[in-house]
C-alpha atoms as a PDB file:
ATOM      1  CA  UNK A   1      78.500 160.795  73.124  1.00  0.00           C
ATOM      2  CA  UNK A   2      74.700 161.135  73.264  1.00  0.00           C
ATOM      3  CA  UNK A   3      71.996 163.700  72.507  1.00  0.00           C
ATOM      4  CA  UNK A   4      68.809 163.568  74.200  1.00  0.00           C
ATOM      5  CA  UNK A   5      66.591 166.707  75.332  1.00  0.00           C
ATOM      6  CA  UNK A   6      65.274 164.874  78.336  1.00  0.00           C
ATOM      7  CA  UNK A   7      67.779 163.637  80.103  1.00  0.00           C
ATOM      8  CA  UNK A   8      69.715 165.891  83.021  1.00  0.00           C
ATOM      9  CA  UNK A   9      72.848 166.839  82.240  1.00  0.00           C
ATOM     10  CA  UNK A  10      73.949 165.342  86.161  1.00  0.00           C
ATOM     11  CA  UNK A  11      72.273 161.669  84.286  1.00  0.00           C
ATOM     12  CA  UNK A  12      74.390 161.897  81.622  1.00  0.00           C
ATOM     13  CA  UNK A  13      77.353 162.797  83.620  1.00  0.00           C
ATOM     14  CA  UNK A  14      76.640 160.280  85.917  1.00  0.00           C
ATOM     15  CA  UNK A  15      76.502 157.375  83.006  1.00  0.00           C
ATOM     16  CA  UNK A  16      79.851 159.398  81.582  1.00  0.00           C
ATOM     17  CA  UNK A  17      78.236 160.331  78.622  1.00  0.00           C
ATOM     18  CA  UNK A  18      78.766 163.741  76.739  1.00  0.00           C
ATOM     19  CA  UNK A  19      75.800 165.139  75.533  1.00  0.00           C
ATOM     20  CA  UNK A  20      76.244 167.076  72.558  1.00  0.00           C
ATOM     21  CA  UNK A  21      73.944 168.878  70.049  1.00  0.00           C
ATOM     22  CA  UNK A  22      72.420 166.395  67.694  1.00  0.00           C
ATOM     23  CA  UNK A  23      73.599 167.969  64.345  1.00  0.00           C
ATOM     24  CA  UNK A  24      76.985 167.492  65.758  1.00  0.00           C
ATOM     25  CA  UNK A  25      76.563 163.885  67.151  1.00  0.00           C
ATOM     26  CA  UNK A  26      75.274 163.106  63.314  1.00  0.00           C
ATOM     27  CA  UNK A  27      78.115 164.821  62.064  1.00  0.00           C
ATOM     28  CA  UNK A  28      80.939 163.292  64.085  1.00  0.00           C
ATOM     29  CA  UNK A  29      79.844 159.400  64.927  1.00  0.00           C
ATOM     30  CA  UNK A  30      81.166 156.358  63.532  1.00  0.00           C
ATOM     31  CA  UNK A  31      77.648 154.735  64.142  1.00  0.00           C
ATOM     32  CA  UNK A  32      74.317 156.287  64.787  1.00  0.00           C
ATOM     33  CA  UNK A  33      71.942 154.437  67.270  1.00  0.00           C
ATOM     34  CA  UNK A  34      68.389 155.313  67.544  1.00  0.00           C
ATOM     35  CA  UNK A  35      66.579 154.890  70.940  1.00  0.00           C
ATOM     36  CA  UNK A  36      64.184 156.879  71.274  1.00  0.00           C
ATOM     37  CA  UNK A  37      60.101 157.127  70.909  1.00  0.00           C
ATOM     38  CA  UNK A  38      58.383 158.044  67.679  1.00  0.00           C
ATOM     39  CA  UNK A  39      56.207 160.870  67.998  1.00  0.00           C
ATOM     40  CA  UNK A  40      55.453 164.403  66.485  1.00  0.00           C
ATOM     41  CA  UNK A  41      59.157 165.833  67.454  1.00  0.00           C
ATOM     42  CA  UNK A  42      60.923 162.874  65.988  1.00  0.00           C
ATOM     43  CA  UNK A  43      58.955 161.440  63.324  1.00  0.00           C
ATOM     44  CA  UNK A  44      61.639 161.327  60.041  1.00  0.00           C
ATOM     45  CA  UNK A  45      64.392 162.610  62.214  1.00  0.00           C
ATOM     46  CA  UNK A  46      66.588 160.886  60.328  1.00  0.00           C
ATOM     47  CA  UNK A  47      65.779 162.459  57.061  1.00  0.00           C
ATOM     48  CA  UNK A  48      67.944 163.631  54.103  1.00  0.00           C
ATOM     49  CA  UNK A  49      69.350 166.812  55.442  1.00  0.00           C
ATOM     50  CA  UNK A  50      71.253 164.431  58.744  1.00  0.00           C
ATOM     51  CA  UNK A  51      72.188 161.603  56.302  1.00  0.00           C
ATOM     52  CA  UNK A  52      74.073 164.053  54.497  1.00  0.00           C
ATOM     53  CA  UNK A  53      75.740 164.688  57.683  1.00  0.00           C
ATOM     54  CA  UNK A  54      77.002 161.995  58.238  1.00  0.00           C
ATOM     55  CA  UNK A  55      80.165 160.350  57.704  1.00  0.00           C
ATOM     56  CA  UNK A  56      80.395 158.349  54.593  1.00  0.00           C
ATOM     57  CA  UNK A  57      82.063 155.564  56.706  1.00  0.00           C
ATOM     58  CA  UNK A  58      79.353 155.700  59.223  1.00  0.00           C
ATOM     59  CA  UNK A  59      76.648 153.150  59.702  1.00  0.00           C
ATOM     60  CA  UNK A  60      72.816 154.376  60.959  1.00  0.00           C
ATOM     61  CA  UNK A  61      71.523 151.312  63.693  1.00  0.00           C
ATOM     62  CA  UNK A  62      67.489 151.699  63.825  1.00  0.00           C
ATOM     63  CA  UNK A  63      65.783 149.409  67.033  1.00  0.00           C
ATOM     64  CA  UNK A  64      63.449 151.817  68.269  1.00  0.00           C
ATOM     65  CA  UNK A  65      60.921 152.945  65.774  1.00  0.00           C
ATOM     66  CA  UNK A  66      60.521 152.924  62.098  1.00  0.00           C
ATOM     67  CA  UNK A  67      59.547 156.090  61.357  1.00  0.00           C
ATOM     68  CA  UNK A  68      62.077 158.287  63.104  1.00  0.00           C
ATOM     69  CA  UNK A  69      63.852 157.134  59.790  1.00  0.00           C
ATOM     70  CA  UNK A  70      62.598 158.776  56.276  1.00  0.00           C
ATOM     71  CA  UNK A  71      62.674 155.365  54.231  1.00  0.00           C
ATOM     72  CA  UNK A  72      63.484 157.010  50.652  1.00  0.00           C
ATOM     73  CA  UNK A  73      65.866 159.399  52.087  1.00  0.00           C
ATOM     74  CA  UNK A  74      67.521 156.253  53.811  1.00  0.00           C
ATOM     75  CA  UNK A  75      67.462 154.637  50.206  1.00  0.00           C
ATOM     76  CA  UNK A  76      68.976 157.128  48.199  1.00  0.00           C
ATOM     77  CA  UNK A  77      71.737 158.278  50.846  1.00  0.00           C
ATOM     78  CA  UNK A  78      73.161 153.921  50.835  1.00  0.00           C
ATOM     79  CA  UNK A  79      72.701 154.272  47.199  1.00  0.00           C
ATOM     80  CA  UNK A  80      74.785 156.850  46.823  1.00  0.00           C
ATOM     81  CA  UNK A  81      77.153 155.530  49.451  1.00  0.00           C
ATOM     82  CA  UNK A  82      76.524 158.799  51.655  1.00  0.00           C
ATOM     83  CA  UNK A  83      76.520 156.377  54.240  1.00  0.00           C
ATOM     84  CA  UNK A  84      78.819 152.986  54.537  1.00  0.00           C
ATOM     85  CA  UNK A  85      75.675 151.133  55.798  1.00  0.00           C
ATOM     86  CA  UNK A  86      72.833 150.199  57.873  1.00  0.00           C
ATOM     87  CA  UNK A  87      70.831 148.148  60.441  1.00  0.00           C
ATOM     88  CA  UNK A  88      67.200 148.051  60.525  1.00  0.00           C
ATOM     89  CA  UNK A  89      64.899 146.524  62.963  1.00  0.00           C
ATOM     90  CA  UNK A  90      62.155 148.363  62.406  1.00  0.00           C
ATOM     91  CA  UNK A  91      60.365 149.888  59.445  1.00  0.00           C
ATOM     92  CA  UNK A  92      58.603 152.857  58.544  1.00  0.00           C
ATOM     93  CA  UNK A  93      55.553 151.373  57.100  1.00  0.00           C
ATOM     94  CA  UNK A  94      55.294 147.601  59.211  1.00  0.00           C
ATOM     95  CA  UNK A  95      54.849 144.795  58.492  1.00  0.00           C
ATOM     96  CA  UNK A  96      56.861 146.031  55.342  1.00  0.00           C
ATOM     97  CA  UNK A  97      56.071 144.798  52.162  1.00  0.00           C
ATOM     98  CA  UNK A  98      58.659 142.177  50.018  1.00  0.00           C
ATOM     99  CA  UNK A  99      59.219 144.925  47.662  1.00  0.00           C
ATOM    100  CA  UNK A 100      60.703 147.455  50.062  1.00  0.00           C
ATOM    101  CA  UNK A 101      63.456 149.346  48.422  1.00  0.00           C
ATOM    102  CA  UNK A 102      65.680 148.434  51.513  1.00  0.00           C
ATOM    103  CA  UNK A 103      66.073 144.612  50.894  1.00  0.00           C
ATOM    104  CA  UNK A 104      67.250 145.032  47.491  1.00  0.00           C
ATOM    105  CA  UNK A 105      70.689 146.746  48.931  1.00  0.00           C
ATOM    106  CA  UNK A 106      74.040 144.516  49.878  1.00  0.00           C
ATOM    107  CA  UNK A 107      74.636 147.677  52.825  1.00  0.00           C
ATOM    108  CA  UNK A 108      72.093 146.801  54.781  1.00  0.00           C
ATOM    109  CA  UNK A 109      71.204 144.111  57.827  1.00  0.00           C
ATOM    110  CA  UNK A 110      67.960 143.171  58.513  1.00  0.00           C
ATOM    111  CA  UNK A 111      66.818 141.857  61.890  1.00  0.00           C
ATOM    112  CA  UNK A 112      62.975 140.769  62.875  1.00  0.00           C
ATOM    113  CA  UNK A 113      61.848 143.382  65.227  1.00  0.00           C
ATOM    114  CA  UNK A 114      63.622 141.647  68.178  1.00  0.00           C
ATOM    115  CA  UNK A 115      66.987 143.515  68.702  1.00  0.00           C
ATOM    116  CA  UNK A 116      65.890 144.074  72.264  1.00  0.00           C
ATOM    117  CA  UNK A 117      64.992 140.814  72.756  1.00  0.00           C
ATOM    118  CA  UNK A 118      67.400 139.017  75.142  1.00  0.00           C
ATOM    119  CA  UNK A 119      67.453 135.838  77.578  1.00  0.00           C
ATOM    120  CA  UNK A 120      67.782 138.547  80.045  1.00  0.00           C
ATOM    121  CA  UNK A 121      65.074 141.082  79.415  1.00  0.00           C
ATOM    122  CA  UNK A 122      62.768 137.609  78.670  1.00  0.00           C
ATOM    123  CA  UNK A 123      63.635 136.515  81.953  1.00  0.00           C
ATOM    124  CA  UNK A 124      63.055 140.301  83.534  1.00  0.00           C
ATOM    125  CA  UNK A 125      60.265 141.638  82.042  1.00  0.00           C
ATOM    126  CA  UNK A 126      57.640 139.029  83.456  1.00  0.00           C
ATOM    127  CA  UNK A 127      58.726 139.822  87.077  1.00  0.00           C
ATOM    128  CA  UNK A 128      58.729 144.069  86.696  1.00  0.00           C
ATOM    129  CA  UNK A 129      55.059 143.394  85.594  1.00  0.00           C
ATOM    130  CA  UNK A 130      54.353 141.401  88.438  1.00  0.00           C
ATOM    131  CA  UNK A 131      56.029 144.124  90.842  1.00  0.00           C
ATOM    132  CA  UNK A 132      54.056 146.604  89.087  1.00  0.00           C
ATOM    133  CA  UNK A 133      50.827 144.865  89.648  1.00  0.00           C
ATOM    134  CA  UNK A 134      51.624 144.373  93.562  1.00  0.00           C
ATOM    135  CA  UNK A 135      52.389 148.291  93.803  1.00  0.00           C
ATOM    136  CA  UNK A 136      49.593 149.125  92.342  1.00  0.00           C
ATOM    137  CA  UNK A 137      47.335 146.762  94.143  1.00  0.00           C
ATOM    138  CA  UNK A 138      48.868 147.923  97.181  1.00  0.00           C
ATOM    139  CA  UNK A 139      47.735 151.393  96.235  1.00  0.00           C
ATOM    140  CA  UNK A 140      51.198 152.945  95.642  1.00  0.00           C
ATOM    141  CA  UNK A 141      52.036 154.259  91.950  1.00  0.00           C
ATOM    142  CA  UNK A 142      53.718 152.296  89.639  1.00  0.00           C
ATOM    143  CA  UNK A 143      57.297 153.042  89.044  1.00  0.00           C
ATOM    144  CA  UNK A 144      57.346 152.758  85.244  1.00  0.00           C
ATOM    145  CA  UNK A 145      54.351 154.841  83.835  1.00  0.00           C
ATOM    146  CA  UNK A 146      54.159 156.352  80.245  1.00  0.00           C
ATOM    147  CA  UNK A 147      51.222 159.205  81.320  1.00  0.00           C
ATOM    148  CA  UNK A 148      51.767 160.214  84.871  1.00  0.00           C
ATOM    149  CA  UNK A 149      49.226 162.720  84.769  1.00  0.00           C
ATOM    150  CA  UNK A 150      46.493 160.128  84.182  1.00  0.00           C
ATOM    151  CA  UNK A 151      47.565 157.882  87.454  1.00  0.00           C
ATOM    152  CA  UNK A 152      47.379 161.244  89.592  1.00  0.00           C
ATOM    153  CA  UNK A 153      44.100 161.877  88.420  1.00  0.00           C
ATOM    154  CA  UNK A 154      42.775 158.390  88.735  1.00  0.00           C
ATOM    155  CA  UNK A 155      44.001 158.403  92.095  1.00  0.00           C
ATOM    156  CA  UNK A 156      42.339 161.252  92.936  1.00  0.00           C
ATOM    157  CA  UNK A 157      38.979 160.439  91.637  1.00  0.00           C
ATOM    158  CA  UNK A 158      39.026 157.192  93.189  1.00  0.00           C
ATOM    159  CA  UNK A 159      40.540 158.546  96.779  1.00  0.00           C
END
């Protein structure tokens, strides 16, 4: 099960995943994974309110971005044992201070910003650059671009 506004519902079907509403994905998962960017739609949206929602045997997995996770509210709700537990990768506020609230619980696991960090992606990463580099030089658009509109403008100023 997934729940992400931007992808096609043929994607999803495709990767046999059911998209569902988030509410309900919070509601009925075992563990909660976020991937996703932080920005003004997603900043805390992990906050009080969806740990509630959760199952009190579930565990919350962060690797994408500190804040889409509202620290305190993350606090409290292990404290309470709202939730069984989590994983954290990332922080709200980084690099986090030695007196965040978080390391003083047995619930959760800490890694050092590095969860996507493989032997494969180390090994990949290095040559999709270099691809991207060749496209571009070659004048075609790159295949992996965070602000498309900008790279159809450029191209038009400088064609």
């Amino acid at each position: 099960m997934g729940f992400d506004p931007y992808v096609p519902q043929g994607k999803a079907e495709q990767l046999n995943v059911k998209m569902v509403p988030l509410d309900e994905l919070i509601r009925v998962s075992d563990i909660v994974t976020l991937h996703c960017d932080l920005n003004k739609e997603t900043q805390h949206l992990i906050n009080r309110e969806r740990l509630q929602q959760m199952k009190r045997s579930a565990y919350l997995v962060n690797t994408a971005r500190g804040g889409l996770v509202h620290t305190a509210a993350l606090c409290r709700a292990l404290k309470e044992g709202l939730i069984a537990g989590a994983a954290i990768d990332v922080f709200e506020d980084e690099p986090t201070k030695p007196d965040n609230p978080l390391f003083a619980l047995e619930n959760v696991i800490f890694t050092p910003h590095m969860a996507g960090v493989s032997y494969e992606a180390m090994a990949r990463e290095p040559v999709w650059a270099a691809e991207e580099v060749v496209r571009l030089l070659k004048g075609e658009p790159p295949r992996h671009v965070l602000n498309p509109d900008y790279v159809r403008n450029a191209s038009k100023v400088r064609g």
